[in-house]
N, C-alpha and C. Protein backbone atom coordinates (compact mmCIF):
# COMPACT_ATOMS: atom_id res chain seq x y z
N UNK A 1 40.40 -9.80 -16.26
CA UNK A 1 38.95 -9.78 -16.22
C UNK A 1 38.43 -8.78 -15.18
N UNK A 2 39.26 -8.61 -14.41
CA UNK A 2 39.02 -7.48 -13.43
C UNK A 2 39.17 -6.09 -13.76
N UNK A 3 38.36 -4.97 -13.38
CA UNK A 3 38.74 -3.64 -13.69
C UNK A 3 39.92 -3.29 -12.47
N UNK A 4 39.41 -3.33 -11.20
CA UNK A 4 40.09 -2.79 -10.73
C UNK A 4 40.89 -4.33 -9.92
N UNK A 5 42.04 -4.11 -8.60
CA UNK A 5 42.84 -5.09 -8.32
C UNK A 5 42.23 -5.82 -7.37
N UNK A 6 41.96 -6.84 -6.96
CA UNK A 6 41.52 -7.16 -5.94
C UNK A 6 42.20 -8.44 -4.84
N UNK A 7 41.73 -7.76 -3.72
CA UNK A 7 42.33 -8.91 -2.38
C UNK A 7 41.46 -9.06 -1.42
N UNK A 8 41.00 -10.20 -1.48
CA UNK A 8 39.91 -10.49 -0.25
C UNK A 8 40.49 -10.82 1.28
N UNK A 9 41.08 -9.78 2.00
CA UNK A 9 41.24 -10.19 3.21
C UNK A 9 40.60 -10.77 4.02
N UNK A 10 39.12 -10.58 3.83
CA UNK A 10 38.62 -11.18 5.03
C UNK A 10 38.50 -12.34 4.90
N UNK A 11 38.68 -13.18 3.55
CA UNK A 11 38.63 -14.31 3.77
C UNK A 11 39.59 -15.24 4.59
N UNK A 12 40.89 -14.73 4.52
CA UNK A 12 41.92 -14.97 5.44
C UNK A 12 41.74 -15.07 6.59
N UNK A 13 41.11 -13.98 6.99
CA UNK A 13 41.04 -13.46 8.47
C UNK A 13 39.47 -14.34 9.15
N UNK A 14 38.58 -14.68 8.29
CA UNK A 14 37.71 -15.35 8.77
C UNK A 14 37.90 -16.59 9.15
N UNK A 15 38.90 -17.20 8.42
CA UNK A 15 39.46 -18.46 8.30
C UNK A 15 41.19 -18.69 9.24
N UNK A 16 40.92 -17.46 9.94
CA UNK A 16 41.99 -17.87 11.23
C UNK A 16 41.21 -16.77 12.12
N UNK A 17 39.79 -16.87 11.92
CA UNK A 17 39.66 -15.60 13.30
C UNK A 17 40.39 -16.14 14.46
N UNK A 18 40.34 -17.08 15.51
CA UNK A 18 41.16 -16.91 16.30
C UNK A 18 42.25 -16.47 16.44
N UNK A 19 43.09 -16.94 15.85
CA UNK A 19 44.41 -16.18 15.60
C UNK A 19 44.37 -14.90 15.91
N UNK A 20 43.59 -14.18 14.77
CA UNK A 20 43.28 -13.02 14.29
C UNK A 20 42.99 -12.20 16.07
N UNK A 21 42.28 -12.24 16.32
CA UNK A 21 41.70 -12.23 17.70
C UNK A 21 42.46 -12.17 18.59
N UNK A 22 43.44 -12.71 19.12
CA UNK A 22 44.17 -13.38 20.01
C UNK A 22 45.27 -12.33 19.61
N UNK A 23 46.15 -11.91 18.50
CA UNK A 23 47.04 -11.11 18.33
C UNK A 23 46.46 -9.97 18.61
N UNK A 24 45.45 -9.24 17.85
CA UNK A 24 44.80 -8.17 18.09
C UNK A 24 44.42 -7.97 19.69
N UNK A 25 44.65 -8.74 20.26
CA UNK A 25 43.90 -8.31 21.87
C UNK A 25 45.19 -8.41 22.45
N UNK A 26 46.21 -8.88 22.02
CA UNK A 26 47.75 -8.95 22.58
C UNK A 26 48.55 -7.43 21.95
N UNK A 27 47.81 -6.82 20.93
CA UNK A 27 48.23 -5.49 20.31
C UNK A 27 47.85 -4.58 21.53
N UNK A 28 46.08 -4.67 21.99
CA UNK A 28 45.57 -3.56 22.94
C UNK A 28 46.24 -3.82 24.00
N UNK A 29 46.47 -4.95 24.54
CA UNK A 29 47.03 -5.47 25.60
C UNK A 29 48.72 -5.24 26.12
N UNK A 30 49.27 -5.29 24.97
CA UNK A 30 50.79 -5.64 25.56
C UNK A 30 51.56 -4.32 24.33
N UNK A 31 50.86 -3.47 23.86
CA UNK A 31 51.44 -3.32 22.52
C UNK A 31 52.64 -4.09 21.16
N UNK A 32 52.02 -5.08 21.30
CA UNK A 32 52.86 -6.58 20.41
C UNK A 32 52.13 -6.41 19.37
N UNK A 33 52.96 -5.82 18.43
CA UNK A 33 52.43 -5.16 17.23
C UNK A 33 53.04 -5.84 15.84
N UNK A 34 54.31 -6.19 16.15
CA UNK A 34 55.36 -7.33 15.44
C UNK A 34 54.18 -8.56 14.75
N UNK A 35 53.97 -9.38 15.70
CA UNK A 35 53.16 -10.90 15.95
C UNK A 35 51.94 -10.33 14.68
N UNK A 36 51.44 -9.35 15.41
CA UNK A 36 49.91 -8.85 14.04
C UNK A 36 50.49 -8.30 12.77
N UNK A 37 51.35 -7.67 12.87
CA UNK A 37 51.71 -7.33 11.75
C UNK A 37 51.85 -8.16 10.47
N UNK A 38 52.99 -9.78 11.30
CA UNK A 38 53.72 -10.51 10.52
C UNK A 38 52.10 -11.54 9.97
N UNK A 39 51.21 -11.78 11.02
CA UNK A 39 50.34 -12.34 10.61
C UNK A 39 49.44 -11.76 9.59
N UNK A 40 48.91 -10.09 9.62
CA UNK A 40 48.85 -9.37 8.20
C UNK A 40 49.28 -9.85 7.15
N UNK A 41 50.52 -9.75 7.41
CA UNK A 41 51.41 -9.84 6.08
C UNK A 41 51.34 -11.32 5.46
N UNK A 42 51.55 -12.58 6.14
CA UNK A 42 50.87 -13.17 5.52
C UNK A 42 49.69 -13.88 5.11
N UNK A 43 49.27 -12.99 5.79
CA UNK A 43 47.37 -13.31 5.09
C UNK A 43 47.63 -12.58 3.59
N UNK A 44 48.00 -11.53 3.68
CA UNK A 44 48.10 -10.69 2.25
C UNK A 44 49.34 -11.85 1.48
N UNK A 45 50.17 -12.46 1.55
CA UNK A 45 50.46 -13.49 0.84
C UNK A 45 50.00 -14.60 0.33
N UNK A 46 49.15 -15.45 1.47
CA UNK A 46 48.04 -16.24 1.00
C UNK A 46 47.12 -16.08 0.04
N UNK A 47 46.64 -15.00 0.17
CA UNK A 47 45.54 -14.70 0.18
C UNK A 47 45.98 -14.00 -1.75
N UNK A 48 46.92 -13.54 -1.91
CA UNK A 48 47.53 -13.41 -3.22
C UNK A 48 47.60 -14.25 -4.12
N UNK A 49 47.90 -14.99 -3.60
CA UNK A 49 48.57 -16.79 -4.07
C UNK A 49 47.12 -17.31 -4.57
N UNK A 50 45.94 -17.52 -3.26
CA UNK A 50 44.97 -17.67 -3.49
C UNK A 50 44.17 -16.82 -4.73
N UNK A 51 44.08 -15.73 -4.71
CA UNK A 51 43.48 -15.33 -6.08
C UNK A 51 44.55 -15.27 -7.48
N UNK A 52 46.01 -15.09 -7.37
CA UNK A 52 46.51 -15.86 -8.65
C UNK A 52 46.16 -16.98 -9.09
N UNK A 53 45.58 -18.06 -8.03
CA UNK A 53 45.26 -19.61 -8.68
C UNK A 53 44.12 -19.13 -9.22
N UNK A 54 43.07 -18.74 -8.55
CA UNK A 54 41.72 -18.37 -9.11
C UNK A 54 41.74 -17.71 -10.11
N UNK A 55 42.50 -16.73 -10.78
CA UNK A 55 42.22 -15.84 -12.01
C UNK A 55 43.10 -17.05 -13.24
N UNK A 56 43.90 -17.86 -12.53
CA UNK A 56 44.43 -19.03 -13.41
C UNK A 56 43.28 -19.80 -13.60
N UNK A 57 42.54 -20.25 -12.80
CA UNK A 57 41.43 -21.15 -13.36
C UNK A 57 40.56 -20.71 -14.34
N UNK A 58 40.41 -19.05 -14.04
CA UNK A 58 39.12 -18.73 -14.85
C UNK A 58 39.86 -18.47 -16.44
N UNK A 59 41.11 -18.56 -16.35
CA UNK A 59 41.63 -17.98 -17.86
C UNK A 59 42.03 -19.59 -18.32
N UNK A 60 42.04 -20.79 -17.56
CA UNK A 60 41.95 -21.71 -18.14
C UNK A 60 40.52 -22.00 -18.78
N UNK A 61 39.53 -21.84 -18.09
CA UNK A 61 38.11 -22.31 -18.58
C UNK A 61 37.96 -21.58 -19.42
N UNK A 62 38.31 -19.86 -19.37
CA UNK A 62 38.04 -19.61 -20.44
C UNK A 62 38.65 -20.06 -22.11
N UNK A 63 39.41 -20.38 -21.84
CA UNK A 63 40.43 -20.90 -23.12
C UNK A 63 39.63 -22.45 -23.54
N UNK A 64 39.03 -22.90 -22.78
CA UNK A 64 38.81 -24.39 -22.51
C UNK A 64 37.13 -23.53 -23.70
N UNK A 65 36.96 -22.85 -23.11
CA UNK A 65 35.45 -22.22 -23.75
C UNK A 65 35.30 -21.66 -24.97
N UNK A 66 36.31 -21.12 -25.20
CA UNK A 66 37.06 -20.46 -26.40
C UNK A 66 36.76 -22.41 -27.36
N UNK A 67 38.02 -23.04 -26.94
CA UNK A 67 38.11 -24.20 -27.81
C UNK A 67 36.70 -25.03 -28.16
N UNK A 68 36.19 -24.87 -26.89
CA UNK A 68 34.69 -25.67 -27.15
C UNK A 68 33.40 -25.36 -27.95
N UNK A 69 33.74 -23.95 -27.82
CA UNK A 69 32.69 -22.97 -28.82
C UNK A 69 32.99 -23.00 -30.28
N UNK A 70 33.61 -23.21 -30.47
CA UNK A 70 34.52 -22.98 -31.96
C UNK A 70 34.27 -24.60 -32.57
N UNK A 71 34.63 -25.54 -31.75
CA UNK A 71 34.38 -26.98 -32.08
C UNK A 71 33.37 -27.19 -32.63
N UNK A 72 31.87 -26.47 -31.12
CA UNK A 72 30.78 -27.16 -31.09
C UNK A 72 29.83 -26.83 -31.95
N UNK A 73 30.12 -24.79 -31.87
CA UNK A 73 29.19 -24.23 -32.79
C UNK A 73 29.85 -23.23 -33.37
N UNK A 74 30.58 -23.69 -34.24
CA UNK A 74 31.30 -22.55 -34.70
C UNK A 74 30.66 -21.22 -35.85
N UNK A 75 29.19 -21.53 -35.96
CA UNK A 75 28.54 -20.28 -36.76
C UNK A 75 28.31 -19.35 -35.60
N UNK A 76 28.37 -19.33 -34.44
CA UNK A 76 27.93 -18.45 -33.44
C UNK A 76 28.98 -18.07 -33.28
N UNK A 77 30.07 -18.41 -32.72
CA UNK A 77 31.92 -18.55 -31.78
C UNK A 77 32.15 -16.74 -32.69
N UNK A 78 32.57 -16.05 -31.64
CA UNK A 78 33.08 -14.73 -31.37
C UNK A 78 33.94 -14.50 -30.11
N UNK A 79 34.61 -14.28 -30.71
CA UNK A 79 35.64 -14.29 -29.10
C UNK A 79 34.19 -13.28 -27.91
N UNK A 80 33.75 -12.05 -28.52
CA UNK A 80 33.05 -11.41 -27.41
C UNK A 80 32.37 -11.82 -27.64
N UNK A 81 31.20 -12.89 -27.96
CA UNK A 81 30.09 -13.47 -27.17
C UNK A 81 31.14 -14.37 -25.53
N UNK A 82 32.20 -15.31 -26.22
CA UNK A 82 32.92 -15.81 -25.17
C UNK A 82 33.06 -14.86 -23.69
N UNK A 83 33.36 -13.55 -24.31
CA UNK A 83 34.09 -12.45 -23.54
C UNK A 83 32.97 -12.38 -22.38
N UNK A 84 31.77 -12.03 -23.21
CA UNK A 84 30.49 -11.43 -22.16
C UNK A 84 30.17 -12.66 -21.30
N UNK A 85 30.41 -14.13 -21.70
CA UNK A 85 29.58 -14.63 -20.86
C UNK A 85 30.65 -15.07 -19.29
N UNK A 86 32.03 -14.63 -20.04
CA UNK A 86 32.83 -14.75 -18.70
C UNK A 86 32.71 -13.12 -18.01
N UNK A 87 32.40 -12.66 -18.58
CA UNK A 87 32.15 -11.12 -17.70
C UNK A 87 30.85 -10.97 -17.22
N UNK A 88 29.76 -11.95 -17.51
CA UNK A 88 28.84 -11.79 -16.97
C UNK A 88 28.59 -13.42 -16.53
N UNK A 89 28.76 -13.59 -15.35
CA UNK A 89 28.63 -15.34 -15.11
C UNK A 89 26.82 -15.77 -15.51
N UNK A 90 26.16 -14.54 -14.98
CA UNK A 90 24.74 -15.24 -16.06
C UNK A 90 24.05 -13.85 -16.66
N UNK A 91 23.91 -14.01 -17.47
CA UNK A 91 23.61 -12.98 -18.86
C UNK A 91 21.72 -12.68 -19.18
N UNK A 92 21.78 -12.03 -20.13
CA UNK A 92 20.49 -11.78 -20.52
C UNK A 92 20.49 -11.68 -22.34
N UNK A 93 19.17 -11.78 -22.66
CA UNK A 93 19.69 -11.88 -24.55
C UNK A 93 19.73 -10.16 -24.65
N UNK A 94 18.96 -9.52 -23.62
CA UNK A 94 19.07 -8.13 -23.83
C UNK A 94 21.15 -7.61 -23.51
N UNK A 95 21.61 -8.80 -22.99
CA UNK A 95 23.19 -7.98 -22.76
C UNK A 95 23.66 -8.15 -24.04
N UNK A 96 23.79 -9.16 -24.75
CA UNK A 96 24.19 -9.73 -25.81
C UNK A 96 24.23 -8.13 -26.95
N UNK A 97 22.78 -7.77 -27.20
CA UNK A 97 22.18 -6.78 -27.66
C UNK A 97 22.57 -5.50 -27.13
N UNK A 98 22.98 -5.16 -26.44
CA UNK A 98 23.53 -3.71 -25.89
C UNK A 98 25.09 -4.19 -26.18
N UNK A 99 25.59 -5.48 -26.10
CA UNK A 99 26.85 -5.19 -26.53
C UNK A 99 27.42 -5.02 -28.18
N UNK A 100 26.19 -5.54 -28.69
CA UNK A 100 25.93 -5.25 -30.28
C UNK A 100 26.61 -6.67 -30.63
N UNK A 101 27.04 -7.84 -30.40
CA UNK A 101 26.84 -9.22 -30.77
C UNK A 101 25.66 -9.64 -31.80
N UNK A 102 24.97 -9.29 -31.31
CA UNK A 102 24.01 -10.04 -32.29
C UNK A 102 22.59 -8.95 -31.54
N UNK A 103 21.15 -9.14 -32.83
CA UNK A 103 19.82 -8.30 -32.78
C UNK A 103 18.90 -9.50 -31.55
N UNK A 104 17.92 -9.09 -31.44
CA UNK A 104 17.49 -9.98 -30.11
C UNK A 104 17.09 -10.98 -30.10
N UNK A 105 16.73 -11.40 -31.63
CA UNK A 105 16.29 -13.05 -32.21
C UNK A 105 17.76 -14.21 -32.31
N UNK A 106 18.82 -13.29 -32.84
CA UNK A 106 19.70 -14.12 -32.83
C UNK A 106 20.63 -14.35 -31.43
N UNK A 107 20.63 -13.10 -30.77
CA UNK A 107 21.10 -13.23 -29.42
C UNK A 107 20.45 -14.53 -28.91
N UNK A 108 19.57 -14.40 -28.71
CA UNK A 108 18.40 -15.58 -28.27
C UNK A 108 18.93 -17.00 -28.84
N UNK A 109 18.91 -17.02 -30.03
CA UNK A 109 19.68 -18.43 -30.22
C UNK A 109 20.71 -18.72 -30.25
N UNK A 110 21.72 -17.83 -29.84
CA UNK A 110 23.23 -18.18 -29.40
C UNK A 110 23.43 -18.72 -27.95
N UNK A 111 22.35 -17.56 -27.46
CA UNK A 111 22.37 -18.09 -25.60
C UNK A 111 21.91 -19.41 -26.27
N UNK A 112 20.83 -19.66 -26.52
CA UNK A 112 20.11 -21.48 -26.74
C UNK A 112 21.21 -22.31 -27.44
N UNK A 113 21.89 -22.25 -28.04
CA UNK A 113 22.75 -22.88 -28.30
C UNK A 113 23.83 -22.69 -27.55
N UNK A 114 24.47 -22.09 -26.98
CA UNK A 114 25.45 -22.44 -25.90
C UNK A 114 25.03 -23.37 -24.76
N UNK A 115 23.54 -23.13 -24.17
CA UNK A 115 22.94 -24.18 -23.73
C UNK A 115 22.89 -25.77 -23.85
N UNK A 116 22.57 -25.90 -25.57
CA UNK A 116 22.44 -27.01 -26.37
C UNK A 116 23.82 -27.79 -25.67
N UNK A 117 25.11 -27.24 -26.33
CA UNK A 117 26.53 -27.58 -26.49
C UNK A 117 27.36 -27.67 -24.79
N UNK A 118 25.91 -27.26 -23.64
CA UNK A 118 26.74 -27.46 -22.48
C UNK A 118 27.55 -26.84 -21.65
N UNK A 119 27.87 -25.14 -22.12
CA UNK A 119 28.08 -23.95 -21.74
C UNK A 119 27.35 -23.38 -21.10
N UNK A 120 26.23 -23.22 -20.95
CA UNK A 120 25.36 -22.16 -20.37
C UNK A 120 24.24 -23.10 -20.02
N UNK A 121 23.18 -22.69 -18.95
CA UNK A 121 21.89 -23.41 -18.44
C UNK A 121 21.19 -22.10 -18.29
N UNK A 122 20.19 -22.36 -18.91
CA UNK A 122 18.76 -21.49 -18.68
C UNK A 122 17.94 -21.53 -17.75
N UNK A 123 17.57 -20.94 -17.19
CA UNK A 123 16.71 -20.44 -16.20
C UNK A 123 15.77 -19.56 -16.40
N UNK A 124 14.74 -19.63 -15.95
CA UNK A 124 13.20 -18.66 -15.64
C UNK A 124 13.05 -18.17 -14.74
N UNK A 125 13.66 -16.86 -14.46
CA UNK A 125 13.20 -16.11 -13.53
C UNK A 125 12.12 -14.91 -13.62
N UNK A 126 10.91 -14.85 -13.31
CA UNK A 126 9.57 -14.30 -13.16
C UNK A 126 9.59 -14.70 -14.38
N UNK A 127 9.35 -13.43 -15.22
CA UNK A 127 9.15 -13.52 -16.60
C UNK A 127 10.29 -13.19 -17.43
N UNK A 128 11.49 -13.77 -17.13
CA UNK A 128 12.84 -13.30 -17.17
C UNK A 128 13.53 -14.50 -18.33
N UNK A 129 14.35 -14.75 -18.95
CA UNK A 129 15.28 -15.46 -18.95
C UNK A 129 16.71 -15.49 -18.75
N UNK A 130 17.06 -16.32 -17.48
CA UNK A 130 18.88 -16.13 -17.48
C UNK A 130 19.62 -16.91 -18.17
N UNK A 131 20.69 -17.13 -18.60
CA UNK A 131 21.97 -17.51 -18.96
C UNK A 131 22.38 -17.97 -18.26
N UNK A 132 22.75 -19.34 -17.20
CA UNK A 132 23.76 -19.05 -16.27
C UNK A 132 25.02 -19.99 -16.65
N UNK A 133 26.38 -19.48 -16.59
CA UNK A 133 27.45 -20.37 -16.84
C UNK A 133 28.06 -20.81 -15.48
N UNK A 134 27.52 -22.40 -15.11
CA UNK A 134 27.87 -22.85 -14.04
C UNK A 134 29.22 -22.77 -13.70
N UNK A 135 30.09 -23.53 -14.89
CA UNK A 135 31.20 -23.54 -14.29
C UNK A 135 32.14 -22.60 -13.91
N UNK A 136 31.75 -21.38 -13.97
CA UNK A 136 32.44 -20.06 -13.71
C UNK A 136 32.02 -19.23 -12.65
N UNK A 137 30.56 -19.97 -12.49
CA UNK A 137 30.19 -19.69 -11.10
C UNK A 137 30.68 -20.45 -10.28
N UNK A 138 30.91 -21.92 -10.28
CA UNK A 138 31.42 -22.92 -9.27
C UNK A 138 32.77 -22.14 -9.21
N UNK A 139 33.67 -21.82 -9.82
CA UNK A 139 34.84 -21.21 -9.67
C UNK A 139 34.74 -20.00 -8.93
N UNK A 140 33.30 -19.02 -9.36
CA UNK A 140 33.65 -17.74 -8.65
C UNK A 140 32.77 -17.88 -7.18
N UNK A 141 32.67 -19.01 -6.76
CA UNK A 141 31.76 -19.03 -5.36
C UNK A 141 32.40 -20.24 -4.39
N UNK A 142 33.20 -21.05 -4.70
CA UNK A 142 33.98 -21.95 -4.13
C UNK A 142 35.30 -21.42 -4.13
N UNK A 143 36.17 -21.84 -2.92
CA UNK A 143 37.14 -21.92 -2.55
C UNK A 143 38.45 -22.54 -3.28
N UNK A 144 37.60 -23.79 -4.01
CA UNK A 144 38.65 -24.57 -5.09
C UNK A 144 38.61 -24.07 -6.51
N UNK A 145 39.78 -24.62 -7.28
CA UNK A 145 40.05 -23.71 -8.74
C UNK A 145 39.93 -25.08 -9.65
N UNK A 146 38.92 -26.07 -9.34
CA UNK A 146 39.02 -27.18 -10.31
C UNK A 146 38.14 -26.55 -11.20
N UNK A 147 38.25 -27.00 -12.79
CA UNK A 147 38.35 -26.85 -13.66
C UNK A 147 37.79 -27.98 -14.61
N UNK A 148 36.69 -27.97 -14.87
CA UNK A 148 36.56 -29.43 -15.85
C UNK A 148 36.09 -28.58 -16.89
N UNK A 149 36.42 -29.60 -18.08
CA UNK A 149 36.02 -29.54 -19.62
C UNK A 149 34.78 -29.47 -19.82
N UNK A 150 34.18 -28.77 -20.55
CA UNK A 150 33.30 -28.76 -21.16
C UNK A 150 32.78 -30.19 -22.07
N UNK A 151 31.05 -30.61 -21.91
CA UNK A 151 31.15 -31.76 -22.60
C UNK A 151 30.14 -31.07 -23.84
């Protein structure tokens, strides 16, 4: 789902700043370069581990979304409507339409029906309407990779 690779160090490093801190001032200090290094290294292990679980959760929900769409409303179910709304955690009926899914009346009632079925929540912003798919946001903004079913 990603274009390019990604590793969030700083989350590591925010989440042991002391540590972090304390080696680094023992680097300027003593040149003890070993101690920071090894602690680098495994932040970049954690921190790996940590986003393999996370890209596991999101390819579970998505599969979980896949099955639920197809169940619930299967005159809409396209794998790329699925596609866009995990590539876009909240959407517009105009994305739908630039991706050529569907013209802007029916875009419109696919978002509303993914709504209906418990996938997606609508929102009003100004004179806007969003899409938003919670549970892929709870995944892409929390720390944990739980995962519930779609009802």
């Amino acid at each position: 789902m990603l274009t390019l690779p990604i590793l969030y160090l700083s989350h590591y490093i925010i989440n042991n700043k002391a540590g972090y801190y304390h080696l680094l001032l023992d680097v300027t200090r003593n040149q003890a370069w070993e101690p920071w290094i090894v602690f680098l290294l495994q932040g970049i292990e954690d921190t790996a581990r940590w986003t393999t679980a996370k890209i596991a959760a999101i390819r579970t929900l998505s599969g979980l979304a896949i099955t639920h769409v197809k169940q619930a409303a299967p005159k809409i179910y396209s794998r790329e409507l699925v596609d866009l709304i995990f590539d876009l955690p909240y959407c517009r009926i105009q994305n739908l339409v630039e991706k050529g899914i569907a013209g802007r009346q029916a875009a419109s009632r696919y978002l509303k029906q993914l709504v209906e079925i418990g996938v997606l929540q609508e929102r009003t912003v100004g004179r806007e309407k969003l899409f938003i798919h919670p549970k892929l946001m709870h995944l892409l903004t929390r720390d944990d990779n739980t995962v519930t079913t779609y009802s």
